[in-house]
C-alpha atoms as a PDB file:
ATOM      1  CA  UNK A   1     -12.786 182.718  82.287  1.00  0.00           C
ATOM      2  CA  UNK A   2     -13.678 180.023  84.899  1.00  0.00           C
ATOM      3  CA  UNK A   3     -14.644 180.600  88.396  1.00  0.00           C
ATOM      4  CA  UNK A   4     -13.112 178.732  91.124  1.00  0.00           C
ATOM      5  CA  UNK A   5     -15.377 177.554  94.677  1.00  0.00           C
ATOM      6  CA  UNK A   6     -14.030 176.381  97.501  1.00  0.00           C
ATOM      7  CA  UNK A   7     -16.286 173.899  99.220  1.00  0.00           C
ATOM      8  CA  UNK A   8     -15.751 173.067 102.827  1.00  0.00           C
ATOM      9  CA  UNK A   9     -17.705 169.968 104.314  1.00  0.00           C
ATOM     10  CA  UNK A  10     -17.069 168.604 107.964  1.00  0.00           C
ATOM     11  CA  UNK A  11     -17.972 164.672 107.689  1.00  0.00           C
ATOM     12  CA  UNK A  12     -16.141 161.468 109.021  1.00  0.00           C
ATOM     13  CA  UNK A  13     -15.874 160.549 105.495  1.00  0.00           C
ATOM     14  CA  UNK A  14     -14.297 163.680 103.290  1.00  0.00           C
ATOM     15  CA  UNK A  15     -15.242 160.847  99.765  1.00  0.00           C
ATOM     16  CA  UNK A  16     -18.463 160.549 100.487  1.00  0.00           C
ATOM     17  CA  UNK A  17     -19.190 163.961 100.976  1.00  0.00           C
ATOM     18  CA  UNK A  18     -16.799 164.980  97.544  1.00  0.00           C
ATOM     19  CA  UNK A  19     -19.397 162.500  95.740  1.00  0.00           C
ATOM     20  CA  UNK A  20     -22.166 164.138  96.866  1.00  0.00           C
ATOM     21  CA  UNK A  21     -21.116 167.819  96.279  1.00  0.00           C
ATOM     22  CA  UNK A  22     -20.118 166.587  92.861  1.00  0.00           C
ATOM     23  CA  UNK A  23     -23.517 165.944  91.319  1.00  0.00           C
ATOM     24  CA  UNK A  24     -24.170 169.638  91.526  1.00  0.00           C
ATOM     25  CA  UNK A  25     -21.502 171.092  89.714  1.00  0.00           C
ATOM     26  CA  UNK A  26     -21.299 172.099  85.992  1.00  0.00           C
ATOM     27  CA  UNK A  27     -18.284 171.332  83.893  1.00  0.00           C
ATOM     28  CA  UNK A  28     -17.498 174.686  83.125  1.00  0.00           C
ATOM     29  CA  UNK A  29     -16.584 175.443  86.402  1.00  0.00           C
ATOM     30  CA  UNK A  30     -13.168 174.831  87.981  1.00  0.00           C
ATOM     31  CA  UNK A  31     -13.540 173.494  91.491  1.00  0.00           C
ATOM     32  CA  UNK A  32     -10.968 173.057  94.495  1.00  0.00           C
ATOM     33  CA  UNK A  33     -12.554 171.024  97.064  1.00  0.00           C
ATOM     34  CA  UNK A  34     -11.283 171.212 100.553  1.00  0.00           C
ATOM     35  CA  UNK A  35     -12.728 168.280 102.683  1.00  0.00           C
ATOM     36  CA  UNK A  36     -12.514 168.593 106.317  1.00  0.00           C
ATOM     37  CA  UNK A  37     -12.342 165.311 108.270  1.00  0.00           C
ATOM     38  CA  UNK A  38     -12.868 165.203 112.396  1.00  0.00           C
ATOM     39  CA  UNK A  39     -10.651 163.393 114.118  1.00  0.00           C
ATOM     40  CA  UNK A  40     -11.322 161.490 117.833  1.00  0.00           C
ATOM     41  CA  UNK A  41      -9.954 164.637 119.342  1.00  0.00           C
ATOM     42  CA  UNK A  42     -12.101 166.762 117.207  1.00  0.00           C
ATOM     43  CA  UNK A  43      -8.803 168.357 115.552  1.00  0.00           C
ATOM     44  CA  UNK A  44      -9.853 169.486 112.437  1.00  0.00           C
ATOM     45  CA  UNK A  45      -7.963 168.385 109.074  1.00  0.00           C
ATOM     46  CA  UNK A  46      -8.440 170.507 105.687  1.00  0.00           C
ATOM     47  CA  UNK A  47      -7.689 167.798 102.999  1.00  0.00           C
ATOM     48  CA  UNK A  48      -6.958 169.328  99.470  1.00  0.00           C
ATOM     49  CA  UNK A  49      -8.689 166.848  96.943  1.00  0.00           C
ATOM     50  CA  UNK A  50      -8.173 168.971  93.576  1.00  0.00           C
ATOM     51  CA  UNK A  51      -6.292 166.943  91.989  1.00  0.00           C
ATOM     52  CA  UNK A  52      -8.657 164.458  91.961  1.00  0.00           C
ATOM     53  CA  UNK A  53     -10.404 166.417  89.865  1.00  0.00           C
ATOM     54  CA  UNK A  54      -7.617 167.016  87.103  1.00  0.00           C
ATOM     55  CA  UNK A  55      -7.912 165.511  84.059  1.00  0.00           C
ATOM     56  CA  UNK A  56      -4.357 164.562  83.610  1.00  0.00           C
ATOM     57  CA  UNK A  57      -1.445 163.078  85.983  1.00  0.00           C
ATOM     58  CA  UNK A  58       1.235 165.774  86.016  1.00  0.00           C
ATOM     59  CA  UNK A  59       5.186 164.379  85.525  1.00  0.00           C
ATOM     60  CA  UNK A  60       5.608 163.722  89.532  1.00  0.00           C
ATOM     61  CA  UNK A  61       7.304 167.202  91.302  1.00  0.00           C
ATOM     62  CA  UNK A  62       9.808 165.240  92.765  1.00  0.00           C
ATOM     63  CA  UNK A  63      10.720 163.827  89.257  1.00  0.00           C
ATOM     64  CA  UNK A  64      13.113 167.077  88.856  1.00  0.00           C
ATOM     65  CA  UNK A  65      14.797 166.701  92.053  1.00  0.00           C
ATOM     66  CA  UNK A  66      15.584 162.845  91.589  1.00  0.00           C
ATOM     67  CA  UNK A  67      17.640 163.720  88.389  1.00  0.00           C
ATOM     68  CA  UNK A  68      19.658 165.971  90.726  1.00  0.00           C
ATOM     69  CA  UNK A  69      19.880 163.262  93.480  1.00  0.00           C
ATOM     70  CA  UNK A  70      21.235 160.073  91.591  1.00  0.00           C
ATOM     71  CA  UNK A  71      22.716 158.935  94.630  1.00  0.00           C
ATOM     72  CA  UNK A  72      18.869 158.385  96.271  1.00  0.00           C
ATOM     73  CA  UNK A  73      17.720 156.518  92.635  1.00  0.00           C
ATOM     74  CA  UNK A  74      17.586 152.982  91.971  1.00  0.00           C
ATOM     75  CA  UNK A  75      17.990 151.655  88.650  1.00  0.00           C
ATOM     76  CA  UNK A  76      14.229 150.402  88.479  1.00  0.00           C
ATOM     77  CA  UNK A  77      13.238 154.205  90.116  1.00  0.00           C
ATOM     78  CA  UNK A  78      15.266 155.556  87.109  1.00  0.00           C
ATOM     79  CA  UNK A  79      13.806 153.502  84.842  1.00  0.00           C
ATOM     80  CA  UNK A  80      10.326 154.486  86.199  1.00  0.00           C
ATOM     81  CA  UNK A  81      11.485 158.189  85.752  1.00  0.00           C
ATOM     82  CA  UNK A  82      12.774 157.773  82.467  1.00  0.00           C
ATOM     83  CA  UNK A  83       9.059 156.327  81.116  1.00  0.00           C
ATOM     84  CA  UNK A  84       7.171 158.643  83.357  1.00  0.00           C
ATOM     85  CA  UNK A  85       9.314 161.989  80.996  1.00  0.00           C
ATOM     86  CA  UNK A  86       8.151 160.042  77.722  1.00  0.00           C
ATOM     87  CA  UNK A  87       4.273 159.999  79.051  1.00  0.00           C
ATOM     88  CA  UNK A  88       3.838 162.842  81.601  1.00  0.00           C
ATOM     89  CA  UNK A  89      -0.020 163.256  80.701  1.00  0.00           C
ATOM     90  CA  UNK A  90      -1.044 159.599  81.752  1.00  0.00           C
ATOM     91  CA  UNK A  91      -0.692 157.287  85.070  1.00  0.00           C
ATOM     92  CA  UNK A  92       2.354 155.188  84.286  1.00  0.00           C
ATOM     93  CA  UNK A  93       0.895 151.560  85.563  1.00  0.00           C
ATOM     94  CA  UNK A  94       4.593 149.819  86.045  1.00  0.00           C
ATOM     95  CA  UNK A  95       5.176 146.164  86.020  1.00  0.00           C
ATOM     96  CA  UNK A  96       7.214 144.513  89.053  1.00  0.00           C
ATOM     97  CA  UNK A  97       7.517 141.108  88.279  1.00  0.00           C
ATOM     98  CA  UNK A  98       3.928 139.725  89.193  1.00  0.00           C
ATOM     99  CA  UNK A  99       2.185 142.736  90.176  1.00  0.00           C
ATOM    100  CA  UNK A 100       1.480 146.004  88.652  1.00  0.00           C
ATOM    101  CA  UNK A 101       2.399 149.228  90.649  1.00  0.00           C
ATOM    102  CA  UNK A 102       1.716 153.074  90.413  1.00  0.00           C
ATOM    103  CA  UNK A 103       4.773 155.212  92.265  1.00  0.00           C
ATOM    104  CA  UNK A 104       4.684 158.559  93.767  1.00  0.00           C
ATOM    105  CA  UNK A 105       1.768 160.780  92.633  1.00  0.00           C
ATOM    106  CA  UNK A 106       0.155 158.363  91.000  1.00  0.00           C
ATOM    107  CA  UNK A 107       0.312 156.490  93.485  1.00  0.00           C
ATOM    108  CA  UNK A 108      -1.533 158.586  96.043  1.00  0.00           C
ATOM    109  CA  UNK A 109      -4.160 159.362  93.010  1.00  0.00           C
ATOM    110  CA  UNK A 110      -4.808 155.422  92.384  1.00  0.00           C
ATOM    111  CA  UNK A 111      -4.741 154.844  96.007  1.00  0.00           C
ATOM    112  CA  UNK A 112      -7.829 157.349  96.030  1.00  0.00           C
ATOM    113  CA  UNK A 113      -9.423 156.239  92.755  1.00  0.00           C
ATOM    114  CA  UNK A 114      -9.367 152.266  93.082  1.00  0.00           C
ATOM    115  CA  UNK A 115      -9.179 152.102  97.081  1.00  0.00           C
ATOM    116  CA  UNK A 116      -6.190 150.577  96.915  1.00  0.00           C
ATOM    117  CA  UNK A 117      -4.290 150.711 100.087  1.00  0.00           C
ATOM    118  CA  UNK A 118      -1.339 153.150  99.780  1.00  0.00           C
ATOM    119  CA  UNK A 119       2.611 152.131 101.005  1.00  0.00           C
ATOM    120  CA  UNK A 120       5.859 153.657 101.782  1.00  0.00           C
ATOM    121  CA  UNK A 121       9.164 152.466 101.419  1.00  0.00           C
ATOM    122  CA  UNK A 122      11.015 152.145 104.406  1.00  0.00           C
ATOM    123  CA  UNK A 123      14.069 153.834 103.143  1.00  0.00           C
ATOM    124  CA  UNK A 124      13.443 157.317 104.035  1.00  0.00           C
ATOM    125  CA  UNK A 125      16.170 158.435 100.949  1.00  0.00           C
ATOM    126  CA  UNK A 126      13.924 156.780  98.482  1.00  0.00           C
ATOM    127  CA  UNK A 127      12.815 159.320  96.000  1.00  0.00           C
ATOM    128  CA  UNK A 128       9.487 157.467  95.096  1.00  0.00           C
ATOM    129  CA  UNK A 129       9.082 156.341  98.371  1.00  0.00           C
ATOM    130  CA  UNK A 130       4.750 156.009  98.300  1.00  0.00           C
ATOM    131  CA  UNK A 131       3.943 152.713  96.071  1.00  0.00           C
ATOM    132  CA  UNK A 132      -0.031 150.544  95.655  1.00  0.00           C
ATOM    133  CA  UNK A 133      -0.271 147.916  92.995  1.00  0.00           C
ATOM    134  CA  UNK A 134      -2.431 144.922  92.071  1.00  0.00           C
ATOM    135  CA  UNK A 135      -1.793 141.666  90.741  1.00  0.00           C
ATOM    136  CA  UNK A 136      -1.135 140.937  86.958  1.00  0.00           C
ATOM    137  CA  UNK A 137      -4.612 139.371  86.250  1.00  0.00           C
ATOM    138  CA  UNK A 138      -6.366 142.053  87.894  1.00  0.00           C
ATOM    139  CA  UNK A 139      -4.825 145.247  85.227  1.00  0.00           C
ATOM    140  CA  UNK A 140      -8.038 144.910  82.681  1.00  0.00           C
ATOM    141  CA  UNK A 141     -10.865 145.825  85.826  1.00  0.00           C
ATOM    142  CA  UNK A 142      -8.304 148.246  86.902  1.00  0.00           C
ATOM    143  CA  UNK A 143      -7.724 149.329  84.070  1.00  0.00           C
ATOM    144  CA  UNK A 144     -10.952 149.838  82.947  1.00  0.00           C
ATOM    145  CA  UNK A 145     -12.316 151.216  86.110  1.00  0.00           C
ATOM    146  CA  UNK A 146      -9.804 154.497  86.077  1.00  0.00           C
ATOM    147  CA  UNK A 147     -10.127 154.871  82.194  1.00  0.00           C
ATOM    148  CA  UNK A 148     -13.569 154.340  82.036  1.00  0.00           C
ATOM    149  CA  UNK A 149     -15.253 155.870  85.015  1.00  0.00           C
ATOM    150  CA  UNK A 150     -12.594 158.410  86.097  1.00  0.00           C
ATOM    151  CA  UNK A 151     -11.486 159.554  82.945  1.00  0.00           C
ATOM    152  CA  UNK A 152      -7.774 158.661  83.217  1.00  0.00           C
ATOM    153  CA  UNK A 153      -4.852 158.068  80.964  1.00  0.00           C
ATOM    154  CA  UNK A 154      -2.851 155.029  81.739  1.00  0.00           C
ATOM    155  CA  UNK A 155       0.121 154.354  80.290  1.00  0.00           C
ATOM    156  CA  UNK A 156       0.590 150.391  81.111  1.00  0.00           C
ATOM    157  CA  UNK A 157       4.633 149.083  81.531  1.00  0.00           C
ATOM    158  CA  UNK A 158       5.304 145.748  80.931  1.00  0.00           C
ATOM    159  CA  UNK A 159       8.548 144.068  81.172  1.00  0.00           C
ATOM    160  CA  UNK A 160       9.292 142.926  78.155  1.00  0.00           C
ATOM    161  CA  UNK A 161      12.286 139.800  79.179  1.00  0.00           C
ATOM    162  CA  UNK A 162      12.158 137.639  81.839  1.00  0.00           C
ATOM    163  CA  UNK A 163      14.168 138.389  84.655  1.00  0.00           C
ATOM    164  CA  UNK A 164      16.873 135.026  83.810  1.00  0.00           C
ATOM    165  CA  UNK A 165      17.599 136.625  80.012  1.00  0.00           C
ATOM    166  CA  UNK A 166      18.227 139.908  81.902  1.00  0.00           C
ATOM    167  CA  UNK A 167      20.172 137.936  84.894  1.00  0.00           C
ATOM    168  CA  UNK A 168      22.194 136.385  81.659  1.00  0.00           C
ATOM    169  CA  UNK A 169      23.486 140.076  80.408  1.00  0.00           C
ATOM    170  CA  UNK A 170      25.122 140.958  83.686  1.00  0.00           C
ATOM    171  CA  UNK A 171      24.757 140.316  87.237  1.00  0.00           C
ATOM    172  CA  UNK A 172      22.863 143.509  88.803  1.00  0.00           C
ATOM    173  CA  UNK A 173      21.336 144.139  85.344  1.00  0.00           C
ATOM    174  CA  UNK A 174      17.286 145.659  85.415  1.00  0.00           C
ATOM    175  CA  UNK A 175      14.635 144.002  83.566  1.00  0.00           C
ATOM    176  CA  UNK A 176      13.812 145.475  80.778  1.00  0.00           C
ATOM    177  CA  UNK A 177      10.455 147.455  80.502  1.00  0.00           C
ATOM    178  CA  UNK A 178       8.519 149.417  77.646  1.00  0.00           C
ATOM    179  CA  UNK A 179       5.073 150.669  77.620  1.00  0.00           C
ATOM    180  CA  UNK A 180       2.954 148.597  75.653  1.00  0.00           C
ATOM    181  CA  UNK A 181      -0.439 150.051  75.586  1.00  0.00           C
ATOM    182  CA  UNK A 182      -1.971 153.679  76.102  1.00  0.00           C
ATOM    183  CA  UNK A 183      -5.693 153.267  77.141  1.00  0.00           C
ATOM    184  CA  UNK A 184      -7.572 156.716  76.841  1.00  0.00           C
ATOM    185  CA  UNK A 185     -11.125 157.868  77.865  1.00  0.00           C
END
């Protein structure tokens, strides 16, 4: 049976206070950590941070409701789904022609992990609507950074044709993509 804490901190910065409270706490134990963050107006803001602590990236929750809503997916979002159902235990790490980009839930986790600055889409209908990314010759320190020192899964996406042999089968046809390498803790 594991026991479950709830640690509250009031700080400026809820990461550097998670880091802190961290060193403390065995690996038996399941934590929750609830950072609380002071704005200007001294509003307070609980911030649920658990799942940074999870060892694995769950299938996103709105995954489910985008197979219902076809009419708010794009091909390359239904492309994304369709790899992100074959690995739902690792961060799916998707190539977009020269850049590499996490979508949804991973997103927000990789935002927090490599302080990479998190984006929406403008289209509020999007189903994946929160995006960060890198460029191509950064993936390795990436890479190795959220295997290696968070303890991650990534599943990595490359497209594997160029976007003028896919422009050659048809005129709004996607790239095709396939992951190409699992990297494991």
């Amino acid at each position: 049976m594991t026991s479950q804490r709830r640690i509250v901190v009031e700080t400026l910065n809820p990461f550097v206070a998670l880091k802190t409270m961290l060193r403390g706490i065995t690996s038996s134990a399941r934590v929750s950590v609830h950072g609380r963050r002071i704005s200007p107006l001294h509003r307070r803001h609980i911030c649920n941070t658990s799942w940074l602590l999870s060892g694995a990236s769950p299938v996103p929750n709105n995954v489910a409701n985008a197979e219902n809503d076809a009419a708010k997916v794009t091909p390359m979002v239904a492309q994304y789904l369709a790899r992100k159902r074959e690995y739902p235990d690792c961060m799916l790490l998707f190539q977009v022609g020269d850049f590499y980009e996490f979508f949804g839930d991973d997103a927000r986790r990789a935002a927090h992990l490599l302080s990479l600055a998190l984006t929406r889409k403008t289209k509020k209908t999007q189903v994946l609507n929160e995006m960060c990314g890198f460029p191509l010759g950064s993936v390795d320190s990436f890479v190795e950074k959220l295997v290696m020192h968070h303890g991650v899964k990534v599943a990595i996406c490359n497209q594997v044709e160029s976007a003028s042999s896919a422009k050659k089968r048809g005129y709004n046809t996607l790239v095709d993509r396939q992951v190409v390498r699992i990297a494991t803790p």
